[in-house]
N, C-alpha and C. Protein backbone atom coordinates (compact mmCIF):
# COMPACT_ATOMS: atom_id res chain seq x y z
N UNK A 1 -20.17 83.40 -5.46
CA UNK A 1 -19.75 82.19 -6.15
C UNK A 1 -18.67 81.48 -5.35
N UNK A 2 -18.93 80.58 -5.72
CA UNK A 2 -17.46 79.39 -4.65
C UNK A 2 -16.51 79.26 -5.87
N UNK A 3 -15.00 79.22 -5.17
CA UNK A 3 -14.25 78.58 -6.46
C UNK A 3 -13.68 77.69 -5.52
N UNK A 4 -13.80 76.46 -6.30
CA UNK A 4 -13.35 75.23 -6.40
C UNK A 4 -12.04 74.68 -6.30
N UNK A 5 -11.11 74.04 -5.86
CA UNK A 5 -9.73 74.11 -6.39
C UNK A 5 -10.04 72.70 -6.61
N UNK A 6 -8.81 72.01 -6.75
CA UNK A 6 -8.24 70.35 -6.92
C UNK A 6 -8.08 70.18 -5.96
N UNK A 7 -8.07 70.53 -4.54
CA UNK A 7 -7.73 69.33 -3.29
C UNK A 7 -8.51 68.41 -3.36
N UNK A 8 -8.12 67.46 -2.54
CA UNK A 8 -8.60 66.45 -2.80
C UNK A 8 -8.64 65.41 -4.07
N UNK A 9 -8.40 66.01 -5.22
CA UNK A 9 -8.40 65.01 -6.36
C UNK A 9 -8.05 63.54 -6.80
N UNK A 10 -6.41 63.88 -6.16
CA UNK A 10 -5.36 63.27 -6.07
C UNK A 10 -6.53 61.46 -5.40
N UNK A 11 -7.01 62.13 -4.08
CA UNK A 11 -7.33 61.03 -3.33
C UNK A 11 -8.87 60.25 -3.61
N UNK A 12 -8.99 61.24 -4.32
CA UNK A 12 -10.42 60.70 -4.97
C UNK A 12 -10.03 59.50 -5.95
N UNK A 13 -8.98 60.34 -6.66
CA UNK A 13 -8.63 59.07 -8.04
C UNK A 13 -8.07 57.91 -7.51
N UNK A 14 -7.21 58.11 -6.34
CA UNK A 14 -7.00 56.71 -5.79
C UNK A 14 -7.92 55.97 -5.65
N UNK A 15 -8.72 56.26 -4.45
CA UNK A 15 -9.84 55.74 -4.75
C UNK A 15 -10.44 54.90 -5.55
N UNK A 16 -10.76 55.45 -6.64
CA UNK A 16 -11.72 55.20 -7.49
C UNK A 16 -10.71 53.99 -8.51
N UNK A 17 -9.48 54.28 -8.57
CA UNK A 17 -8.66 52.93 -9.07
C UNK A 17 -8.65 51.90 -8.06
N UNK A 18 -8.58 51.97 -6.62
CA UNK A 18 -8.84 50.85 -5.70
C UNK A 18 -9.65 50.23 -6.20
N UNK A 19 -11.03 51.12 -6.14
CA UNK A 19 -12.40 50.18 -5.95
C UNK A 19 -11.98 49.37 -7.45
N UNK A 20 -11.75 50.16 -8.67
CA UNK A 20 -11.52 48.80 -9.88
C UNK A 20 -10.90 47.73 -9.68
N UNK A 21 -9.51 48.54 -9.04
CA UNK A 21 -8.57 47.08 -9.26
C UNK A 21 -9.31 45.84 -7.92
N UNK A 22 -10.21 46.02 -7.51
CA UNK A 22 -10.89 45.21 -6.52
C UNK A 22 -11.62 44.84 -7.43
N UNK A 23 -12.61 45.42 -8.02
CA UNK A 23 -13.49 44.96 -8.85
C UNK A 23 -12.86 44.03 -9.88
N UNK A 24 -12.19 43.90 -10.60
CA UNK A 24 -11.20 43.30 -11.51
C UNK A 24 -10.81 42.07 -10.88
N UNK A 25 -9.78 42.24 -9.88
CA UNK A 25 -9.40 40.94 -8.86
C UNK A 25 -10.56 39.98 -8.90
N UNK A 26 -11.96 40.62 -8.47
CA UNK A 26 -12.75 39.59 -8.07
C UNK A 26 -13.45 39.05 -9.64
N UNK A 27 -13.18 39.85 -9.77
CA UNK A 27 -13.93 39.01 -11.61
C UNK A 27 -12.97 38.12 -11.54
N UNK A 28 -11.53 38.38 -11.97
CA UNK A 28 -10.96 37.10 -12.08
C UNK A 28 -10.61 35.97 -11.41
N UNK A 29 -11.03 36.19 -9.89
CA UNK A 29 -11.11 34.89 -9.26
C UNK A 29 -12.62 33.82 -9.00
N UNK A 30 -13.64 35.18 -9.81
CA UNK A 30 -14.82 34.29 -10.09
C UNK A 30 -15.01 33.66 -11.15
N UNK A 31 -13.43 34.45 -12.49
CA UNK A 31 -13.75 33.30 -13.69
C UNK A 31 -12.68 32.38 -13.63
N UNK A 32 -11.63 32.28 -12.90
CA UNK A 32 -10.90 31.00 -12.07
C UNK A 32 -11.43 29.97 -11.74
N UNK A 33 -12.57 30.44 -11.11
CA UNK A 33 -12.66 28.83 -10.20
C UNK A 33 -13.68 28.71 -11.03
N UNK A 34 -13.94 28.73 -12.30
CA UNK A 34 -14.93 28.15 -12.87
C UNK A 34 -14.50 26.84 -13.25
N UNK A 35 -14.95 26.36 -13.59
CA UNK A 35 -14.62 24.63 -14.12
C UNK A 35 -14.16 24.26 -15.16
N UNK A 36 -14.91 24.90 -16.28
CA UNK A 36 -13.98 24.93 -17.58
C UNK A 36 -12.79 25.56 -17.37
N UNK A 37 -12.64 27.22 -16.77
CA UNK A 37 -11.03 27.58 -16.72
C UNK A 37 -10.61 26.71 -16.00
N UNK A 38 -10.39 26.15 -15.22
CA UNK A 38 -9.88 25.41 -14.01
C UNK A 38 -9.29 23.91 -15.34
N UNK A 39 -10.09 23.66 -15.66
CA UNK A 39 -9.99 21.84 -16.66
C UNK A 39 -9.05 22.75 -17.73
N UNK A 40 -9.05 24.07 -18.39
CA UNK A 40 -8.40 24.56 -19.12
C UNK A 40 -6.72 24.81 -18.98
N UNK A 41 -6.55 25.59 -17.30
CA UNK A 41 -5.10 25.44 -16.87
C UNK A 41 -4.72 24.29 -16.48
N UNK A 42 -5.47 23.59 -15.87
CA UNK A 42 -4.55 22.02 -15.55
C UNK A 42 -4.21 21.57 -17.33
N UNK A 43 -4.79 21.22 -18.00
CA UNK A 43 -4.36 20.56 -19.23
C UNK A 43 -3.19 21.66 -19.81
N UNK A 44 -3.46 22.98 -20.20
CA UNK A 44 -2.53 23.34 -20.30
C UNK A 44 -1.13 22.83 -19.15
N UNK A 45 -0.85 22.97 -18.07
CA UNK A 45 -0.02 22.73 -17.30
C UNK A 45 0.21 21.63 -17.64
N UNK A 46 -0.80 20.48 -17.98
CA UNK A 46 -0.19 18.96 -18.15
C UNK A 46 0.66 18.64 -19.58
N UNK A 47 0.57 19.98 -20.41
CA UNK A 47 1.09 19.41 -21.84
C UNK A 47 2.07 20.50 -21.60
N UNK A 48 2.24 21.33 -20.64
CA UNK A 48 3.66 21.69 -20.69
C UNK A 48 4.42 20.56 -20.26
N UNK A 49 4.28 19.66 -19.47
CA UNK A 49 5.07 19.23 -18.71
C UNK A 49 5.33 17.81 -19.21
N UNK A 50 4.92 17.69 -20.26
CA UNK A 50 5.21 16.19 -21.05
C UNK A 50 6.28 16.34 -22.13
N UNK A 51 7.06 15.42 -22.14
CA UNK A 51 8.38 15.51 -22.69
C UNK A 51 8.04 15.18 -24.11
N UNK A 52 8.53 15.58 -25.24
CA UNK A 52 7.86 14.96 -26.52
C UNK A 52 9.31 14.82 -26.71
């Protein structure tokens, strides 16, 4: 029988949170440049910036 330890674990899990937080990043810069979000932050930004 083989026994197994945890080496390696550590670097696996990195890993495997890289590849998300990549995966994640790019979702949100593909729902950024969408057009509605895009028309959504400018107006927001434009009614912060109006003095009432």
């Amino acid at each position: 029988m083989h026994d197994f330890t945890d080496e390696g674990t550590t670097t696996v899990e990195y890993a495997v949170a890289t590849i998300a937080a990549a995966g994640f990043g790019i979702a949100l810069i593909l729902i950024a440049r969408s057009e509605k979000v895009q028309n959504w932050i400018v107006g927001l930004i434009e009614k912060a910036m109006t003095v009432t």
